[in-house]
Structures are given as structure tokens and as C-alpha cells.
PDB file of N, CA and C in Angstrom:
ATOM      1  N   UNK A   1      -5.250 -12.522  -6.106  1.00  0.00           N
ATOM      2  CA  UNK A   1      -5.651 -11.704  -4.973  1.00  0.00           C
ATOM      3  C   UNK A   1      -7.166 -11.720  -4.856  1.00  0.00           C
ATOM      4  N   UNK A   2      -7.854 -11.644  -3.496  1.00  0.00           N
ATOM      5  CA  UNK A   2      -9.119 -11.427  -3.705  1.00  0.00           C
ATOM      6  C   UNK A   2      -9.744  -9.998  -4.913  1.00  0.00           C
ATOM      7  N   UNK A   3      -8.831  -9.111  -4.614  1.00  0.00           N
ATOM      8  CA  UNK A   3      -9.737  -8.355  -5.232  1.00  0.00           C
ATOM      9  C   UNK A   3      -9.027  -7.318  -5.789  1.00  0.00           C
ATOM     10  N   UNK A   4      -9.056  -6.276  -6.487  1.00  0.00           N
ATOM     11  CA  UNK A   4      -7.763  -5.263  -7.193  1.00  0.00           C
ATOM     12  C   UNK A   4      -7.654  -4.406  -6.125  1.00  0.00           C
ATOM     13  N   UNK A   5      -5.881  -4.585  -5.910  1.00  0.00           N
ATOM     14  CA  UNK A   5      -5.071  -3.708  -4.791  1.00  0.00           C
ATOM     15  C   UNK A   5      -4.493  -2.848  -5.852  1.00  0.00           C
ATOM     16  N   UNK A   6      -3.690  -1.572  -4.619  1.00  0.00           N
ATOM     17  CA  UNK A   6      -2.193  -0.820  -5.452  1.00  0.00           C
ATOM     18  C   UNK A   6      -1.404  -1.078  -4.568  1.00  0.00           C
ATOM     19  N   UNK A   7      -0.155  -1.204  -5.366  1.00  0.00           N
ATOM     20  CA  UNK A   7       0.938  -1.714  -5.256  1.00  0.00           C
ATOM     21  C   UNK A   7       1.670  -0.423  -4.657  1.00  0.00           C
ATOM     22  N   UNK A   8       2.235  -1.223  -3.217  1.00  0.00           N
ATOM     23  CA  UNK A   8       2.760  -0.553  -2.477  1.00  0.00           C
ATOM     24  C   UNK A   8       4.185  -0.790  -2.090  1.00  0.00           C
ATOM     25  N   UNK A   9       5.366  -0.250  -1.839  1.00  0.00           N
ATOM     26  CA  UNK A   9       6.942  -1.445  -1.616  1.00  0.00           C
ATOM     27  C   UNK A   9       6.859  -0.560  -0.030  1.00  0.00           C
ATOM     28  N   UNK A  10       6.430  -1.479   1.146  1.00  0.00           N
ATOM     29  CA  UNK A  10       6.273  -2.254   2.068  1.00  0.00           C
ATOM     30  C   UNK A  10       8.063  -1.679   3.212  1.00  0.00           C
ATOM     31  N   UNK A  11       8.392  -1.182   2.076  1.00  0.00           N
ATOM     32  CA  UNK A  11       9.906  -0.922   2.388  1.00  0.00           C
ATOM     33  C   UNK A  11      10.166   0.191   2.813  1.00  0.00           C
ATOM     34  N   UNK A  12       9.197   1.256   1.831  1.00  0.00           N
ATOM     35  CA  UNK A  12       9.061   2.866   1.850  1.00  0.00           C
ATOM     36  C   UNK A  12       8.116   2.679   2.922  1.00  0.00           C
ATOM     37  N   UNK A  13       9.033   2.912   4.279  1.00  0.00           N
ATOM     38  CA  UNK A  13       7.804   3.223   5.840  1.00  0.00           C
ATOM     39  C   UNK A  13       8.359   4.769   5.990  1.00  0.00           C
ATOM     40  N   UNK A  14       7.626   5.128   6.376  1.00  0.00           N
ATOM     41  CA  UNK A  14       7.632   6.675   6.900  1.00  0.00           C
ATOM     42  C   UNK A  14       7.571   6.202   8.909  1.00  0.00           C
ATOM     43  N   UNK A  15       6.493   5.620   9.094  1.00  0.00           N
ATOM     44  CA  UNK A  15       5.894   5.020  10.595  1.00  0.00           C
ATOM     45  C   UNK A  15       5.947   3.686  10.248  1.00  0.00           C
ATOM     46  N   UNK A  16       5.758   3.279  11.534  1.00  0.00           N
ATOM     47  CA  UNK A  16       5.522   1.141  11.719  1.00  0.00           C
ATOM     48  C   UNK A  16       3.960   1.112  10.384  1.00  0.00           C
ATOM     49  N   UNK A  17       3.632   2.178  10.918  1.00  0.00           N
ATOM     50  CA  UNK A  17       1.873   1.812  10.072  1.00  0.00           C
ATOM     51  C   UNK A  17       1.575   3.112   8.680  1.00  0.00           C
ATOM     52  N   UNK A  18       2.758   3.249   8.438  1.00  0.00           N
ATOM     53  CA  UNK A  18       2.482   4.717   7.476  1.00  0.00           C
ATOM     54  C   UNK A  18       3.640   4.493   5.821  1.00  0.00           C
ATOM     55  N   UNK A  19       2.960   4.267   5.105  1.00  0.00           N
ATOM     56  CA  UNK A  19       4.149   3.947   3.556  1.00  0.00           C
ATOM     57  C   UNK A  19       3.787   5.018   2.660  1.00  0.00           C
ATOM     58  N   UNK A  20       4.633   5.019   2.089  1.00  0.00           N
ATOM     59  CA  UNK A  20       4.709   5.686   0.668  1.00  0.00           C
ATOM     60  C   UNK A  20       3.425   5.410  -0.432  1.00  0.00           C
ATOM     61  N   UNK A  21       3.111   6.155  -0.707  1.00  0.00           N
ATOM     62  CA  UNK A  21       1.566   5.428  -1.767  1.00  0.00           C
ATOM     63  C   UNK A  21       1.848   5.671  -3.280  1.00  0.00           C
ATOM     64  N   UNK A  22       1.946   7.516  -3.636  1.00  0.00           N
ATOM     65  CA  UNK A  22       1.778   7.806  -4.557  1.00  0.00           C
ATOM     66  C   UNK A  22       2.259   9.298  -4.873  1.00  0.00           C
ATOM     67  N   UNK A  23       2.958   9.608  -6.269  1.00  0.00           N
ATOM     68  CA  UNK A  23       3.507  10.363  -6.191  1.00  0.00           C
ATOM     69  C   UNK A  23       2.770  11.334  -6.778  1.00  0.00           C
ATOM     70  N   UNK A  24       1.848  11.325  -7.764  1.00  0.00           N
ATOM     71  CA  UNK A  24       0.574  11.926  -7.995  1.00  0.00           C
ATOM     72  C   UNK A  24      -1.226  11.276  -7.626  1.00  0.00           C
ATOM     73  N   UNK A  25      -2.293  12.381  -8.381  1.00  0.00           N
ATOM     74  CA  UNK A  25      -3.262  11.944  -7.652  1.00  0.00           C
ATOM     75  C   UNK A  25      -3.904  10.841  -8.098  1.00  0.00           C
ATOM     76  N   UNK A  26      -3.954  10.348  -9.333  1.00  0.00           N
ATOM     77  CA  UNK A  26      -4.063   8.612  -9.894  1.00  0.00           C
ATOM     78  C   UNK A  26      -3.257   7.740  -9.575  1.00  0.00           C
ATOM     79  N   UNK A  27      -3.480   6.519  -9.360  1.00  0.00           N
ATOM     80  CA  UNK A  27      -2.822   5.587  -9.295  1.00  0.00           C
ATOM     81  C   UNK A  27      -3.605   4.386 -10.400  1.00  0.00           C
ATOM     82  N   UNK A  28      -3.216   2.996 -10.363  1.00  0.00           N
ATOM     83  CA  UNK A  28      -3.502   2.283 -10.900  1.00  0.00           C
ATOM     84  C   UNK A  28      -3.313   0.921 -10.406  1.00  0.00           C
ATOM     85  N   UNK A  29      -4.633  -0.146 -10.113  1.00  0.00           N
ATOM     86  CA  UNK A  29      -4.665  -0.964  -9.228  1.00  0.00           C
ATOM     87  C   UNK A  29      -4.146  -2.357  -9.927  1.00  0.00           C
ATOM     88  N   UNK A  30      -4.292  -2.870  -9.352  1.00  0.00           N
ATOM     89  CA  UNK A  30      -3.858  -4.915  -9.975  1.00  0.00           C
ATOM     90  C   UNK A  30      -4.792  -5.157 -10.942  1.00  0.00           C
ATOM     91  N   UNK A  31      -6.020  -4.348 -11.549  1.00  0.00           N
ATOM     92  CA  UNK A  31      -6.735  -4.817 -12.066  1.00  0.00           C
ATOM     93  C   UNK A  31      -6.474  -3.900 -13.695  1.00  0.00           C
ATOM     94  N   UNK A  32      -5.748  -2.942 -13.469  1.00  0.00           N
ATOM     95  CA  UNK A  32      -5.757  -2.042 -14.271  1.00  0.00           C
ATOM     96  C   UNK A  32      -6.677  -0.575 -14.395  1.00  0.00           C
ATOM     97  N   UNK A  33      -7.265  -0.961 -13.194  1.00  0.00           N
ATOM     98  CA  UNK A  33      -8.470   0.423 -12.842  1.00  0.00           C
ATOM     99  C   UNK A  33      -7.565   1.718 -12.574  1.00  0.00           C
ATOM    100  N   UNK A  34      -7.993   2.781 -13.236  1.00  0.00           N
ATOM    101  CA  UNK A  34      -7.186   4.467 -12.679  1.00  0.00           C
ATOM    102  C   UNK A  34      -8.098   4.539 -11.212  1.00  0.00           C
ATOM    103  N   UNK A  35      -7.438   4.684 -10.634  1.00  0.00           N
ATOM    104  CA  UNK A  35      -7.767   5.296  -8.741  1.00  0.00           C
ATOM    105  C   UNK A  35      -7.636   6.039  -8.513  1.00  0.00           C
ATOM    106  N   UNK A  36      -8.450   7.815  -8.199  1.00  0.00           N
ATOM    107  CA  UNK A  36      -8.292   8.645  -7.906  1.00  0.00           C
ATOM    108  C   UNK A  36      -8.038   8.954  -6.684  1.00  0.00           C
ATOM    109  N   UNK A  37      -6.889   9.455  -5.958  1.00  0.00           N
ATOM    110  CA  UNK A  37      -6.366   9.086  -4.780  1.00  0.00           C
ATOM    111  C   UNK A  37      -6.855  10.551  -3.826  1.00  0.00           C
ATOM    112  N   UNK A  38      -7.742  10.220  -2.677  1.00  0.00           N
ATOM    113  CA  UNK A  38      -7.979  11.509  -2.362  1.00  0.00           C
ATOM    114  C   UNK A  38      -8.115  11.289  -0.531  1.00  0.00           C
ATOM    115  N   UNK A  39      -8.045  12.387   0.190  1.00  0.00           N
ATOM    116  CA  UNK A  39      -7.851  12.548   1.857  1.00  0.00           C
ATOM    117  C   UNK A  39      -8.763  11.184   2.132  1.00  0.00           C
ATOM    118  N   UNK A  40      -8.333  10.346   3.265  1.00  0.00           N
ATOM    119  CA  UNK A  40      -9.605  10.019   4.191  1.00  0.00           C
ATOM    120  C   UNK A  40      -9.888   8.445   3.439  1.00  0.00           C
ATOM    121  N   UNK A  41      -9.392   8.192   1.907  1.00  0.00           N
ATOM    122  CA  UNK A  41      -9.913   7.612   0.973  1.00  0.00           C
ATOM    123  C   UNK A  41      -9.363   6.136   1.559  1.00  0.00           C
ATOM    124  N   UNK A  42     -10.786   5.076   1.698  1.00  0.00           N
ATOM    125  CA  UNK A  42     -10.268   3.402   2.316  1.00  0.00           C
ATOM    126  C   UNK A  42      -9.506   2.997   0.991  1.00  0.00           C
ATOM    127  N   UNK A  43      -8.605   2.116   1.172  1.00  0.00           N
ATOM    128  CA  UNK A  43      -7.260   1.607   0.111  1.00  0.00           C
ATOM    129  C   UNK A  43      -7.499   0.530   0.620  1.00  0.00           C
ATOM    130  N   UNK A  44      -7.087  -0.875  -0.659  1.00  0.00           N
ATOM    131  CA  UNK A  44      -6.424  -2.142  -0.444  1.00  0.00           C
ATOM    132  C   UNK A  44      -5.232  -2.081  -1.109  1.00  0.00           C
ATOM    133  N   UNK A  45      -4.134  -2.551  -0.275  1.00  0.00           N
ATOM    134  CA  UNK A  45      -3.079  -2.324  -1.244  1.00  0.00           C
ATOM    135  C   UNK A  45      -2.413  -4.005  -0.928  1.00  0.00           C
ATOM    136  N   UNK A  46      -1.356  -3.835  -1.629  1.00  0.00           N
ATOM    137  CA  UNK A  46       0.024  -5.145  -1.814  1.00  0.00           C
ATOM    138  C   UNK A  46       1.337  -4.888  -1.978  1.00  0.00           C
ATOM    139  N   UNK A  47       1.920  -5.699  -2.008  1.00  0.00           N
ATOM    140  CA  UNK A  47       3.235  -5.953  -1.813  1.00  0.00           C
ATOM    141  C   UNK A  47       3.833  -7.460  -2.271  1.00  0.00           C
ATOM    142  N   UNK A  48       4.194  -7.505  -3.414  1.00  0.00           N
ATOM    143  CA  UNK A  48       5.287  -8.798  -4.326  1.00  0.00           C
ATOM    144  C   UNK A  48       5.823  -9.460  -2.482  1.00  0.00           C
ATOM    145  N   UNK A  49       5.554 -10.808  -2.574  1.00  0.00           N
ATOM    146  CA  UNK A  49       6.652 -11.555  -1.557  1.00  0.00           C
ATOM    147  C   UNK A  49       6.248 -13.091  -2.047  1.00  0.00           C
ATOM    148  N   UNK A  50       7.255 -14.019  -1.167  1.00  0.00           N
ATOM    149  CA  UNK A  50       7.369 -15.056  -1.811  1.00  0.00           C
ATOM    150  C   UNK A  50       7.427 -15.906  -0.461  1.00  0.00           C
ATOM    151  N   UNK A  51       6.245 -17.445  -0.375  1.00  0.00           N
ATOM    152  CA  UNK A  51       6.334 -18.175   0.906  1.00  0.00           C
ATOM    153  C   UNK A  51       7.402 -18.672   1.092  1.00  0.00           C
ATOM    154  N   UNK A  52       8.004 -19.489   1.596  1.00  0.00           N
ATOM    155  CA  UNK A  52       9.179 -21.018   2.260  1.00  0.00           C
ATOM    156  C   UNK A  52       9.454 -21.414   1.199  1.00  0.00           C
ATOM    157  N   UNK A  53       8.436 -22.077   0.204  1.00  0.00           N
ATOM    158  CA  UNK A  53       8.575 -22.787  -0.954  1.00  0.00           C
ATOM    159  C   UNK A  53       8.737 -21.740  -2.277  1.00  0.00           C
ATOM    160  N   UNK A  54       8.696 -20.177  -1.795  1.00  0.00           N
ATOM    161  CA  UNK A  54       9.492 -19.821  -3.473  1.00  0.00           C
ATOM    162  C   UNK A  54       8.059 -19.931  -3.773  1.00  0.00           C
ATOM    163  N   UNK A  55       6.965 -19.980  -3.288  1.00  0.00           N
ATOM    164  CA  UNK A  55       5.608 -19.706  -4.611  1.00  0.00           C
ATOM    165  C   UNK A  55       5.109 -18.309  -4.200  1.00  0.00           C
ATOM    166  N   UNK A  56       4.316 -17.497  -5.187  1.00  0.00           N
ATOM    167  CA  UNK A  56       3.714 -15.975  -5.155  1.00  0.00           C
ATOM    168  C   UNK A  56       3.204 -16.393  -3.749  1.00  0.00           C
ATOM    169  N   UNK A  57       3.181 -15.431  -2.662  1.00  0.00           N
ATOM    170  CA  UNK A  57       2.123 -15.054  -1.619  1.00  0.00           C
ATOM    171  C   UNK A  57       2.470 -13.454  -1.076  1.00  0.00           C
ATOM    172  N   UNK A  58       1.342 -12.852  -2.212  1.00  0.00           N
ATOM    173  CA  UNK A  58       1.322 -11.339  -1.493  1.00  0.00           C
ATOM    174  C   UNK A  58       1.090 -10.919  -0.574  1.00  0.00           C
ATOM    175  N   UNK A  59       1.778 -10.268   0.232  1.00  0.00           N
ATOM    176  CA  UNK A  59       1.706  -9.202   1.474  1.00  0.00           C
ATOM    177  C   UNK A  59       0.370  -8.242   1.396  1.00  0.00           C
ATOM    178  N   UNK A  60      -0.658  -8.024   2.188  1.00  0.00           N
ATOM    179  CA  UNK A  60      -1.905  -7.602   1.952  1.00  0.00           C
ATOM    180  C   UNK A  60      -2.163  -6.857   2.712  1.00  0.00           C
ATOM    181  N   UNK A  61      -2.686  -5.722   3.095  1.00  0.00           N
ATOM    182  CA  UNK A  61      -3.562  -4.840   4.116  1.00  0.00           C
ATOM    183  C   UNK A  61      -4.543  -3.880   3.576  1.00  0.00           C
ATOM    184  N   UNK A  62      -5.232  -3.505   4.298  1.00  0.00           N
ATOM    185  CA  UNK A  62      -6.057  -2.332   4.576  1.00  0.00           C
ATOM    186  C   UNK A  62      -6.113  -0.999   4.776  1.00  0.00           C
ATOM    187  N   UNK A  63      -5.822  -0.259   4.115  1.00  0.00           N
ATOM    188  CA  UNK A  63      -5.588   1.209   4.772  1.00  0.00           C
ATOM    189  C   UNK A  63      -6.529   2.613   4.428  1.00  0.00           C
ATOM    190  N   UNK A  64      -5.726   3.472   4.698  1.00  0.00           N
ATOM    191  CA  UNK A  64      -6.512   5.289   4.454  1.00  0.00           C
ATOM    192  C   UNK A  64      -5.612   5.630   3.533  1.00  0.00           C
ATOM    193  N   UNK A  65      -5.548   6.219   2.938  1.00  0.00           N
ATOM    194  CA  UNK A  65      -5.104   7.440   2.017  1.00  0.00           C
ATOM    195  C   UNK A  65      -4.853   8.825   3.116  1.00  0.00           C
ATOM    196  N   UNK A  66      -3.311   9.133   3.564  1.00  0.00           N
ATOM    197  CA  UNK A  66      -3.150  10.446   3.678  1.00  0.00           C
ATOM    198  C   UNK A  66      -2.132  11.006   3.060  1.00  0.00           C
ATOM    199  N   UNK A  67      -2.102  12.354   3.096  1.00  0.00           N
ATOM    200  CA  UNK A  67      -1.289  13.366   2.612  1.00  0.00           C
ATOM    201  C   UNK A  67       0.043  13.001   3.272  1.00  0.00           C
ATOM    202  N   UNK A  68       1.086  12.980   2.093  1.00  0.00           N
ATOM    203  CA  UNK A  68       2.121  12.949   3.066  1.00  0.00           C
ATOM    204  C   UNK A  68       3.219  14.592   3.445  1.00  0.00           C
ATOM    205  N   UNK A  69       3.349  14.218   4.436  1.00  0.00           N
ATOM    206  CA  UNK A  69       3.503  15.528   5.323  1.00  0.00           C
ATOM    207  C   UNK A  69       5.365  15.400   6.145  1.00  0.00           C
ATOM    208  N   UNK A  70       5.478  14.383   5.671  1.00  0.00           N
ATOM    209  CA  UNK A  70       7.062  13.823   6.338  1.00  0.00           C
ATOM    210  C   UNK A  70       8.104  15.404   5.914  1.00  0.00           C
ATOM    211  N   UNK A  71       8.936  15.609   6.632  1.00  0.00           N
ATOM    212  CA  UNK A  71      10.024  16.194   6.682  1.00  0.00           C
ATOM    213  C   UNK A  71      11.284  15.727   5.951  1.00  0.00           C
ATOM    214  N   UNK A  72      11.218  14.145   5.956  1.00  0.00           N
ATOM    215  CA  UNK A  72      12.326  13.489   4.856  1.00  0.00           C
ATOM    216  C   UNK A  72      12.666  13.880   4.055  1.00  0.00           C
ATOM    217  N   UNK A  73      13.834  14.328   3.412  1.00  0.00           N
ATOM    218  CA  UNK A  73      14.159  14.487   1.841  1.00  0.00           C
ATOM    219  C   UNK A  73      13.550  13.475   1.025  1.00  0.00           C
ATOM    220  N   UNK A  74      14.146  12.269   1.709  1.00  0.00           N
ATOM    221  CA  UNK A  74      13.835  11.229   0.653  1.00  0.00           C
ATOM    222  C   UNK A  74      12.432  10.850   0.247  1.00  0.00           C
ATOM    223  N   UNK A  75      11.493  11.267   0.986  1.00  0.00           N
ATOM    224  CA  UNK A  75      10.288  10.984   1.041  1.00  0.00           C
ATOM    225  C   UNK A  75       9.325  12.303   0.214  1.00  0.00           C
ATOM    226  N   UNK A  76       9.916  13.241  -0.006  1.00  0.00           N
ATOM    227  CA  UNK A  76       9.466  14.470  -0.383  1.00  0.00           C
ATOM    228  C   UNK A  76       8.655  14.566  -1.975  1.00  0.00           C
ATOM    229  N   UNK A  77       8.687  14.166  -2.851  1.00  0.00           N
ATOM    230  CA  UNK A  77       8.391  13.540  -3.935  1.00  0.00           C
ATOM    231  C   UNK A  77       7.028  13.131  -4.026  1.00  0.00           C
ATOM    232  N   UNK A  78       7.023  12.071  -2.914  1.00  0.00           N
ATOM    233  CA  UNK A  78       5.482  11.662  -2.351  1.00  0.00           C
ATOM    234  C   UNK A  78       4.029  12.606  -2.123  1.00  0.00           C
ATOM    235  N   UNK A  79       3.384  12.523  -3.080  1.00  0.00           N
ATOM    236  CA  UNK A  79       2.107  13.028  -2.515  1.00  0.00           C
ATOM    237  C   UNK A  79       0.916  12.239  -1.483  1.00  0.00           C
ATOM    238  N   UNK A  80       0.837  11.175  -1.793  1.00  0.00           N
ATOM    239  CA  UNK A  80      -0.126  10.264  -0.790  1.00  0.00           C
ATOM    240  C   UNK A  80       0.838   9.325   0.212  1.00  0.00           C
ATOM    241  N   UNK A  81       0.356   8.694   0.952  1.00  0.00           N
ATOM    242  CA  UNK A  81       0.864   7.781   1.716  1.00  0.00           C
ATOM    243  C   UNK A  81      -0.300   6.561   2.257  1.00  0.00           C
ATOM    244  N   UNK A  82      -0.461   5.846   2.271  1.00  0.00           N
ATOM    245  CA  UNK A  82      -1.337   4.761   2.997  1.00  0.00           C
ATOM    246  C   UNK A  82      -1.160   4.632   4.739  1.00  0.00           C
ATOM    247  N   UNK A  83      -1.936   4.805   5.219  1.00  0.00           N
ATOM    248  CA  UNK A  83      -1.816   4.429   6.936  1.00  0.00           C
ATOM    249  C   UNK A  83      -2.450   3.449   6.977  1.00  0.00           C
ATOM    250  N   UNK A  84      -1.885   2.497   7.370  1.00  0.00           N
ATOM    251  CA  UNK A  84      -2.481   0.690   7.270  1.00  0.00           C
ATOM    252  C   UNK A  84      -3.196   0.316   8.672  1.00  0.00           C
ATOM    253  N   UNK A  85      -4.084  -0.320   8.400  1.00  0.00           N
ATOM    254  CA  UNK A  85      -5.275  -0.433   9.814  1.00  0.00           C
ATOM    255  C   UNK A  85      -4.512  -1.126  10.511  1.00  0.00           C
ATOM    256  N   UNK A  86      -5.323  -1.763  11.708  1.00  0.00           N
ATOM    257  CA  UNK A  86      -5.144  -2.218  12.622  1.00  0.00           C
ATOM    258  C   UNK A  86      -4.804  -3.810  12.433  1.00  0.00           C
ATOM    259  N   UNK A  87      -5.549  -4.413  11.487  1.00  0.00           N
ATOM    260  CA  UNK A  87      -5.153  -5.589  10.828  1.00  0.00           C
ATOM    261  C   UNK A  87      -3.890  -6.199  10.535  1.00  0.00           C
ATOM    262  N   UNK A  88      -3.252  -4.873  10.099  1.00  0.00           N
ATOM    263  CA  UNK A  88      -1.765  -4.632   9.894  1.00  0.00           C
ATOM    264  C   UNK A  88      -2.205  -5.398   8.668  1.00  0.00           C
ATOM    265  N   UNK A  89      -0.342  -6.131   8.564  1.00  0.00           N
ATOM    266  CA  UNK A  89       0.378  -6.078   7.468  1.00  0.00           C
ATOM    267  C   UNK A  89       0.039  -7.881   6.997  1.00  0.00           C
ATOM    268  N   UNK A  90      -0.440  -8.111   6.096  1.00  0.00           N
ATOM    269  CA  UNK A  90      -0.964 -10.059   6.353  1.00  0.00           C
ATOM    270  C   UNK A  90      -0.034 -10.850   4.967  1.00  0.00           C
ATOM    271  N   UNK A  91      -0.114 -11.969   4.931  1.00  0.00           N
ATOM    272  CA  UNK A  91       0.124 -12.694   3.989  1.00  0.00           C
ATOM    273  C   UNK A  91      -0.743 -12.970   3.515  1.00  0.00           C
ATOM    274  N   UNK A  92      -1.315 -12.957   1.983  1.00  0.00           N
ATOM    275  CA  UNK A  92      -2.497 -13.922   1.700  1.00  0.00           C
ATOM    276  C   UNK A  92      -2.737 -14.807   1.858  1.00  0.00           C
ATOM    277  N   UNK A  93      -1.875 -15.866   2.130  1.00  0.00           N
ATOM    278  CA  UNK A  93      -2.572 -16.606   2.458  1.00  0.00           C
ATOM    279  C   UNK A  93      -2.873 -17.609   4.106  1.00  0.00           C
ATOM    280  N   UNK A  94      -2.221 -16.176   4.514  1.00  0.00           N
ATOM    281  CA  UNK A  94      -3.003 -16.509   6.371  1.00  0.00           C
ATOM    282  C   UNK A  94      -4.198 -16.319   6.032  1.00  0.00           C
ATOM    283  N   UNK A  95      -4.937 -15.463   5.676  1.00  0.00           N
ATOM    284  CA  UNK A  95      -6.406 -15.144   5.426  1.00  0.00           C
ATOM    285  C   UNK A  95      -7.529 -15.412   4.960  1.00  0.00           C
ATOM    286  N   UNK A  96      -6.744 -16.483   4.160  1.00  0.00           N
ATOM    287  CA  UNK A  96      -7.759 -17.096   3.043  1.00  0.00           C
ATOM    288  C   UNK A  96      -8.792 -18.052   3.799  1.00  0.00           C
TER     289      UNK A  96
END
């Protein structure tokens, strides 16, 4: 990856542009860094996927750090959530 993300599953959407982040206020990035997760806070995060050929190419974006505020049961657990920019959602290696 260019640079240390947290790992996000891409799956847990709340919105088209809103996921699941974190269930307390640390997290821990690709690099092994503790991330103190707080309002407002810019995020790189990822997502495990695999190209045509079956080789690693992570799912990549940009986002905020918010509170999550969902009504879901299932989602309730959740303390943070990522709102992913405008960039959206990329492959690494469109970007490179």
C-alpha cells in the first residue's frame, strides 16, 4: 500500500459513502501504529480484494471519522464510522 491504512470490511455500509470503522476509540493501522480515533478525524482506510488474475489489489479510499449514530441493531456496537470522500471507493492499482 502506499502508506498505513485501517482496515475497513467495505461490506458494513450504513450509506453508499458511510461504513463501519470502529468499535472503540483506538484502532490499529497496516503498519501496526495505535490510531486514536476522534470527530472530524481525515482516515485512509482498506479493504482485502483480489484483481482478474487472483493477485492482492486493495480496495482504497479517503475518508472522516464520524460518530456513528445509525438506528440499526446491527450496527449498534459501533462507535466510529468512516464517511468516504468524494474519490470514493478505488482499487490500488487504478491509482498508482
Amino acid at each position: 500500500m502506499d502508506k498505513p491504512r485501517v482496515y475497513v470490511d467495505f461490506n458494513e455500509m450504513l450509506e453508499p459513502d458511510l461504513f463501519l470503522l470502529s468499535k472503540d476509540d483506538l484502532t490499529v493501522d497496516s503498519a501496526g501504529n495505535e490510531i486514536a480515533l476522534r470527530e472530524g478525524q481525515s482516515i485512509s482506510v482498506y479493504s482485502d480484494d483480489l484483481n482478474d488474475q487472483g493477485k492482492k489489489d486493495h480496495l482504497i479510499a479517503e475518508g472522516v471519522v464520524e460518530r456513528n449514530t445509525t438506528r440499526m441493531k446491527w450496527a449498534a456496537a459501533v462507535k466510529w464510522c468512516c464517511r468516504i470522500g468524494k474519490a470514493g471507493i478505488q482499487h490500488e492499482s487504478d491509482i498508482r
